[in-house]
N, C-alpha and C. Protein backbone atom coordinates (compact mmCIF):
# COMPACT_ATOMS: atom_id res chain seq x y z
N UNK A 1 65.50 12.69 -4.28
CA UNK A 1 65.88 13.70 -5.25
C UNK A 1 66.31 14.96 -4.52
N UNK A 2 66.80 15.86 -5.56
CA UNK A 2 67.74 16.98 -4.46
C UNK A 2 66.72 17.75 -4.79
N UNK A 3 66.00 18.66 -4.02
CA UNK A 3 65.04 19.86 -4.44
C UNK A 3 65.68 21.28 -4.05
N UNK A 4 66.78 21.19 -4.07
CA UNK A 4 68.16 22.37 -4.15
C UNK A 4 68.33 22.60 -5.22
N UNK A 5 67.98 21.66 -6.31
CA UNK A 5 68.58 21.37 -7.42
C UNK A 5 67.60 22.16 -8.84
N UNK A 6 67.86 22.64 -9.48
CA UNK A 6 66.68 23.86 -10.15
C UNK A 6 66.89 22.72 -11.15
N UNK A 7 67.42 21.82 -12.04
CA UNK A 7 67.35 20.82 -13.02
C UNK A 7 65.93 19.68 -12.30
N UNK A 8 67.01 19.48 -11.09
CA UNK A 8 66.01 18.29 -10.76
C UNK A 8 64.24 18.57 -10.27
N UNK A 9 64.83 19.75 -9.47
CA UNK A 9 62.79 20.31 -9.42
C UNK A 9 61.97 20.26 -10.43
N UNK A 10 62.90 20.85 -11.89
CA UNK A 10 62.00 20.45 -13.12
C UNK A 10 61.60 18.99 -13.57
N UNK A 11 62.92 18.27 -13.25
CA UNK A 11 62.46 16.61 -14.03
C UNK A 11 61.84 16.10 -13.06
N UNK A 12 61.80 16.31 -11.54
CA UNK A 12 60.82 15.35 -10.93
C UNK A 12 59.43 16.10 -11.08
N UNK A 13 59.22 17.65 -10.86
CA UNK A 13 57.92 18.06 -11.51
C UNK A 13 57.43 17.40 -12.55
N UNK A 14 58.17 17.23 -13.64
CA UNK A 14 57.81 16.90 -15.13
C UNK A 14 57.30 15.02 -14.67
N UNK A 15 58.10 14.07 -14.02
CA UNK A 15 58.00 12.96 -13.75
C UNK A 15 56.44 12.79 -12.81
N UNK A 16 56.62 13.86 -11.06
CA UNK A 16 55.14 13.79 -10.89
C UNK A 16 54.49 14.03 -11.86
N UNK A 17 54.01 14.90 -12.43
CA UNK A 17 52.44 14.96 -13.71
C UNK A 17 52.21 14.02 -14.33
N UNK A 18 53.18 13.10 -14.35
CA UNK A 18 52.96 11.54 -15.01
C UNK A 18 52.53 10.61 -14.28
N UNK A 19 53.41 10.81 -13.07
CA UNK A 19 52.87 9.94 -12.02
C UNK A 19 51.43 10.08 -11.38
N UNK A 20 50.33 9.68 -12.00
CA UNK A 20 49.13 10.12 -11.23
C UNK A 20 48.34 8.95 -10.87
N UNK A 21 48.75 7.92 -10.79
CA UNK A 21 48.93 6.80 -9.66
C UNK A 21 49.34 6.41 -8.78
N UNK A 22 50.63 7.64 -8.30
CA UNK A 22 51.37 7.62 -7.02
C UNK A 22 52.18 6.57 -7.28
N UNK A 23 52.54 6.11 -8.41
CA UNK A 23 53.78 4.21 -8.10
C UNK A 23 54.97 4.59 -7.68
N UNK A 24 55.01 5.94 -7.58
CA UNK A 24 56.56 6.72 -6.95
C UNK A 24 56.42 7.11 -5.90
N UNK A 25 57.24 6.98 -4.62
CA UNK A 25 57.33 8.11 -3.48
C UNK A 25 58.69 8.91 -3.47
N UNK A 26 58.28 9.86 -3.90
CA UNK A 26 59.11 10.98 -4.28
C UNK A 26 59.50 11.56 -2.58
N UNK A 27 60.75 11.43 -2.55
CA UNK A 27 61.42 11.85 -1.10
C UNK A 27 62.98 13.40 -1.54
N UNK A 28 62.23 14.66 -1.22
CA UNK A 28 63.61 15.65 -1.24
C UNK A 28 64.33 15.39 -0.31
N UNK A 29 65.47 14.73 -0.64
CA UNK A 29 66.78 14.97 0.74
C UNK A 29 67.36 15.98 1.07
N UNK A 30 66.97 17.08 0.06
CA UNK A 30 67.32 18.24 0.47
C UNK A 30 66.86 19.03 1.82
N UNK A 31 65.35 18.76 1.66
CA UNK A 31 64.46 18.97 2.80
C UNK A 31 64.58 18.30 3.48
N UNK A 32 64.81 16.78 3.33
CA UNK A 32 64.60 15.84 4.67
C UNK A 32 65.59 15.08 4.55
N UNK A 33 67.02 15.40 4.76
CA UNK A 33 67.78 14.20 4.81
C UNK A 33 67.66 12.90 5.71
N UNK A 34 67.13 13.93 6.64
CA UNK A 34 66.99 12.26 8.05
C UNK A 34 65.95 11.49 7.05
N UNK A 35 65.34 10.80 5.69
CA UNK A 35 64.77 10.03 4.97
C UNK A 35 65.52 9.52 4.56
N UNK A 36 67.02 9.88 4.60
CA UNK A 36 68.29 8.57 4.06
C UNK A 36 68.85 7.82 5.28
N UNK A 37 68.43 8.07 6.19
CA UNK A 37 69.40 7.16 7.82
C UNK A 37 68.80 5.76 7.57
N UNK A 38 67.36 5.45 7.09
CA UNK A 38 66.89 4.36 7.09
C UNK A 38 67.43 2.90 6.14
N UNK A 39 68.43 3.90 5.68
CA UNK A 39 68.46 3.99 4.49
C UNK A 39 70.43 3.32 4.19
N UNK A 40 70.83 4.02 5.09
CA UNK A 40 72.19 3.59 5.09
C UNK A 40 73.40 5.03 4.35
N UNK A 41 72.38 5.44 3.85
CA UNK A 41 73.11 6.59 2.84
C UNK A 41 72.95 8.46 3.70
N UNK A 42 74.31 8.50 3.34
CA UNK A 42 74.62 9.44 3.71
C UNK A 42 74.18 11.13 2.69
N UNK A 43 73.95 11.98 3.16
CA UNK A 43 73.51 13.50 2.92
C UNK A 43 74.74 13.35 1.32
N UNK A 44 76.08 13.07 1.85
CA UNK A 44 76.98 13.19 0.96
C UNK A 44 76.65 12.02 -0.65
N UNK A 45 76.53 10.88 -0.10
CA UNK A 45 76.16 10.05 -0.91
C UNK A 45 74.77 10.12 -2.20
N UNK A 46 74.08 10.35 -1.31
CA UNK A 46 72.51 10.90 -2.10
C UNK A 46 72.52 12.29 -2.79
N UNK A 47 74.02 13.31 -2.38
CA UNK A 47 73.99 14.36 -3.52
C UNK A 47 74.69 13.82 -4.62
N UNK A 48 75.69 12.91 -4.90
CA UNK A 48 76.40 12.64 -5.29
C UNK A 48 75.89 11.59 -7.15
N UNK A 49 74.75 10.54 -6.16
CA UNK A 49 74.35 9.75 -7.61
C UNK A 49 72.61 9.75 -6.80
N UNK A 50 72.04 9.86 -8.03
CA UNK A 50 70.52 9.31 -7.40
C UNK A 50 70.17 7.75 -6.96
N UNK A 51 69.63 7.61 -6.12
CA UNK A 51 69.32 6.46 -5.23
C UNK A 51 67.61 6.44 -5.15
N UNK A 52 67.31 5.08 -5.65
CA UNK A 52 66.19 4.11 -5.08
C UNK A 52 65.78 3.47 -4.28
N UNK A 53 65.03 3.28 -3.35
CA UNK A 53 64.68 2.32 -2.51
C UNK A 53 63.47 1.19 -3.41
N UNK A 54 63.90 0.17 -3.50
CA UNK A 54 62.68 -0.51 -3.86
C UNK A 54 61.71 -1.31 -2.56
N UNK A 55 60.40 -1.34 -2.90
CA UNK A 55 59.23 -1.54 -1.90
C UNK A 55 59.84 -2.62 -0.82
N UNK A 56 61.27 -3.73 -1.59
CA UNK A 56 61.43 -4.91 -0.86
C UNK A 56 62.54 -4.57 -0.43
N UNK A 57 62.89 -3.23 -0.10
CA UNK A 57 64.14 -2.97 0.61
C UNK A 57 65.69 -2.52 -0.11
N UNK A 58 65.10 -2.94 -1.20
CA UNK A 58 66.46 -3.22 -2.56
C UNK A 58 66.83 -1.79 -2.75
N UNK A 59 68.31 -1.18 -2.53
CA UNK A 59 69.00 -0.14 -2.64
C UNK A 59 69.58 0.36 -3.89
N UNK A 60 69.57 1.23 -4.71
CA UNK A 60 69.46 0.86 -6.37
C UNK A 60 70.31 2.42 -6.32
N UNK A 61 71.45 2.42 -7.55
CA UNK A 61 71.90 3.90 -7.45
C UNK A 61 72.40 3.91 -8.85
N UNK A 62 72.12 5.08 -9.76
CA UNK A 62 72.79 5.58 -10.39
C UNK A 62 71.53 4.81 -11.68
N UNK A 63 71.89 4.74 -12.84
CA UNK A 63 71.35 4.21 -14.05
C UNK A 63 70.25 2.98 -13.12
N UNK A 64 70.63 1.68 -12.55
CA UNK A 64 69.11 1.47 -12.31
C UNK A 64 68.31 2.17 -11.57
N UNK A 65 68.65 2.91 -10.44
CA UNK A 65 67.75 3.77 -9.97
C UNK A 65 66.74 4.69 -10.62
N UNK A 66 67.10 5.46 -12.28
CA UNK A 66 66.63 5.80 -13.22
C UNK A 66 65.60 4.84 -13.80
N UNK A 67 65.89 3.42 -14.15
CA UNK A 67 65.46 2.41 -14.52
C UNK A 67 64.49 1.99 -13.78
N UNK A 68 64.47 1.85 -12.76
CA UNK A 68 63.33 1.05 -11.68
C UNK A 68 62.39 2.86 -11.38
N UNK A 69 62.29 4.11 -11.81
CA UNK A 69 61.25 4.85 -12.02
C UNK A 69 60.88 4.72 -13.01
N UNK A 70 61.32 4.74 -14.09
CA UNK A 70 60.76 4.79 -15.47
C UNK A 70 60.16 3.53 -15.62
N UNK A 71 60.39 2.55 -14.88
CA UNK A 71 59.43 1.33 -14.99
C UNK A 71 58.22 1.78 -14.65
N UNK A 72 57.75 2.49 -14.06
CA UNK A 72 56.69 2.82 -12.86
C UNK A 72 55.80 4.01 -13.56
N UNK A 73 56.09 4.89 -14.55
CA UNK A 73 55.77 5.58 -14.96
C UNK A 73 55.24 5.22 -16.62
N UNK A 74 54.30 6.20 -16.56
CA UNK A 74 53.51 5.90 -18.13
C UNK A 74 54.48 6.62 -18.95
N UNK A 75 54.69 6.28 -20.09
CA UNK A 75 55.79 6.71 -21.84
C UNK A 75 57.17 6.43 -21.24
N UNK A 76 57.65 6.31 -20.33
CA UNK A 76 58.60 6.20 -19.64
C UNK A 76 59.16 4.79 -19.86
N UNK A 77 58.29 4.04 -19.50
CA UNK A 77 58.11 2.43 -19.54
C UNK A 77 58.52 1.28 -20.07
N UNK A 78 58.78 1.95 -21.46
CA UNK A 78 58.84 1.54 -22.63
C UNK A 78 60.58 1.65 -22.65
N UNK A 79 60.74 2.40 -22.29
CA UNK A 79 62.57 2.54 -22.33
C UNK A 79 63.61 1.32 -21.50
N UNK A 80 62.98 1.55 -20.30
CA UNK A 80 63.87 0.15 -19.43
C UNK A 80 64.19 -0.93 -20.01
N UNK A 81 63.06 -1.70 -20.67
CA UNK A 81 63.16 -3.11 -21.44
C UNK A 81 64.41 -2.52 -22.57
N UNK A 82 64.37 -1.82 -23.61
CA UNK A 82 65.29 -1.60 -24.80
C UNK A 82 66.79 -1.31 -24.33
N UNK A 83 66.73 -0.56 -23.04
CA UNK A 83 67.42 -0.30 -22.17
C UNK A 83 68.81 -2.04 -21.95
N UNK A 84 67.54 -2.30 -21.16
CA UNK A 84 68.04 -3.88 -20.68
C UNK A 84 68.25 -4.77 -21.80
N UNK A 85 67.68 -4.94 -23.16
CA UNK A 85 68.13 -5.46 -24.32
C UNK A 85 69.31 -5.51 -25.12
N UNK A 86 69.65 -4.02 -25.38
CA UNK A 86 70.44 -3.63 -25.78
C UNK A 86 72.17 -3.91 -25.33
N UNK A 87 72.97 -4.35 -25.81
CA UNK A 87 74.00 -4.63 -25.07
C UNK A 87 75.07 -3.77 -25.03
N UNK A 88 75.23 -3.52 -23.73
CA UNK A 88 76.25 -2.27 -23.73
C UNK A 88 75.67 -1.33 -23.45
N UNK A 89 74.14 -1.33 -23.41
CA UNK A 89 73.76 0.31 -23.56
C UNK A 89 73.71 0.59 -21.54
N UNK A 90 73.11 -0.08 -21.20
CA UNK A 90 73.28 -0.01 -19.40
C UNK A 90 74.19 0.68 -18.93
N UNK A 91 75.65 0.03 -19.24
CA UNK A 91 77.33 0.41 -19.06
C UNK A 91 77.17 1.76 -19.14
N UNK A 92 77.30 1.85 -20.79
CA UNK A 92 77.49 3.52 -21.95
C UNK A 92 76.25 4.33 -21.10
N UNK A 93 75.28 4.07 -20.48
CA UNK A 93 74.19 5.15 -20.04
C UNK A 93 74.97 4.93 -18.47
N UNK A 94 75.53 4.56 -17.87
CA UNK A 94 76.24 4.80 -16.65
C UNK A 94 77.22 5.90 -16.75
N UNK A 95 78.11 5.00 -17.24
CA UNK A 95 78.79 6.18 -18.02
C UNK A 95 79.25 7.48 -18.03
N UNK A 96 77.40 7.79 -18.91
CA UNK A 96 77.65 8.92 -19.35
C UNK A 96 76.80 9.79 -17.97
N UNK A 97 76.21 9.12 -17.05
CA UNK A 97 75.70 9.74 -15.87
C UNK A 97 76.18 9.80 -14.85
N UNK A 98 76.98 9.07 -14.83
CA UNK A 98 78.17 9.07 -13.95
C UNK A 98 79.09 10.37 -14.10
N UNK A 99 79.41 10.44 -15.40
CA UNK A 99 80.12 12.14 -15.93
C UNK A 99 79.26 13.40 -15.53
N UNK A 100 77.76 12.91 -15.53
CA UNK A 100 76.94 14.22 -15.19
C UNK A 100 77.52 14.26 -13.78
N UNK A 101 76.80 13.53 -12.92
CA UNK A 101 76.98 12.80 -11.43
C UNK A 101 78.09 14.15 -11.18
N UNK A 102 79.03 14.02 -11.41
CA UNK A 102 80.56 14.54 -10.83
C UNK A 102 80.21 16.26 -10.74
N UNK A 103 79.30 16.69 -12.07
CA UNK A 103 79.48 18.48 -12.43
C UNK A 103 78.26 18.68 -11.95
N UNK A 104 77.45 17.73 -11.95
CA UNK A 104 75.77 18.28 -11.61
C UNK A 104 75.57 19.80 -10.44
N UNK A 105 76.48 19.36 -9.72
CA UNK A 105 76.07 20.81 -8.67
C UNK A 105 76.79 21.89 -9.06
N UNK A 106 78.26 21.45 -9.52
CA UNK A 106 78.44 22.95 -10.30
C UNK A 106 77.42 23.28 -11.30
N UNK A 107 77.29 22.59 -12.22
CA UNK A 107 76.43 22.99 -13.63
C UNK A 107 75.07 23.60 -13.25
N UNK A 108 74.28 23.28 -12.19
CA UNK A 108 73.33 24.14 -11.38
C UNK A 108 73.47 25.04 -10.60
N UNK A 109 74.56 25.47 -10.40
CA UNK A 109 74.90 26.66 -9.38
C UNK A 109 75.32 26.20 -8.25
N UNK A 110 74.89 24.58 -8.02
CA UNK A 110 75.39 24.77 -6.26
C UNK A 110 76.42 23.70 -5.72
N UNK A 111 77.57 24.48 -6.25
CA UNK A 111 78.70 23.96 -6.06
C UNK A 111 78.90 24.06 -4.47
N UNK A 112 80.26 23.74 -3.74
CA UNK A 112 80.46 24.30 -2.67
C UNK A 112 80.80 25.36 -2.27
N UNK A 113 79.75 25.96 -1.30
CA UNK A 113 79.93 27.46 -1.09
C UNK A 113 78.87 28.17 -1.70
N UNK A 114 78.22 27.72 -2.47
CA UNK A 114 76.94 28.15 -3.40
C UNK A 114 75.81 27.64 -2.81
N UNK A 115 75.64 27.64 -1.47
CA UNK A 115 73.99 26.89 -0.71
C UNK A 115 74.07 25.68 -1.28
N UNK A 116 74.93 24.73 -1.22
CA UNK A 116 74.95 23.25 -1.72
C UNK A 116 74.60 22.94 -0.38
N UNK A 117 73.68 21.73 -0.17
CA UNK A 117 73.40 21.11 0.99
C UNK A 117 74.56 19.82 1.49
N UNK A 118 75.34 20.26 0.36
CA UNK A 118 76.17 18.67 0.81
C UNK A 118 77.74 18.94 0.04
N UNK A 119 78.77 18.42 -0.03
CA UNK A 119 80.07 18.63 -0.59
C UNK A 119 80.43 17.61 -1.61
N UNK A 120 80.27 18.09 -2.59
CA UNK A 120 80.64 16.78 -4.16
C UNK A 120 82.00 15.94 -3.43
């Protein structure tokens, strides 16, 4: 997660307080990019769409990456399955995060040139 990011500090704050089983390892690439080399992904890449690592290595970006936390988390949980049921809805929630994806650092202030750690 980007912790540059004044949106995302709030939703992963809001996500830890849920998490109080630890089933997440919450990694800022902002702070620590050398946590993506292992990883294959670049500073540029990881500002760009959010990215998962799953425990078995599995590289996950964008809508499942969303999907494989909210599995992991309590009230959260409940969404993935309706998620995955639903037909079309996977696509249409790409989509429409994919459209965030593109403005996210302008729409937070940190476009390029604005202390962005990385270049959209």
């Amino acid at each position: 997660w980007d912790g540059g990011c004044p949106l995302c500090r709030r939703e992963i704050r809001y996500y830890k307080s849920l998490d109080r089983e630890g089933r997440v390892r919450w990694t800022d690439v902002d702070a620590s990019p050398e946590a993506l080399a292992p990883h294959g992904i670049s500073i540029e890449q990881a500002m760009a769409r959010i990215h998962a690592a799953q425990s078995d290595g599995t590289l996950l970006s964008g809508v499942p990456a969303f999907l494989a936390v909210w599995d992991r988390l309590p009230y959260w949980r409940a969404l993935p399955p309706l998620l995955r049921a639903a037909p079309g809805a996977i696509p249409a929630a790409e989509v429409a995060y994919s459209a965030f994806a593109r403005v996210r650092l302008r729409v937070t202030g940190r476009g390029v040139g604005g202390g962005s750690a990385c270049a959209p």
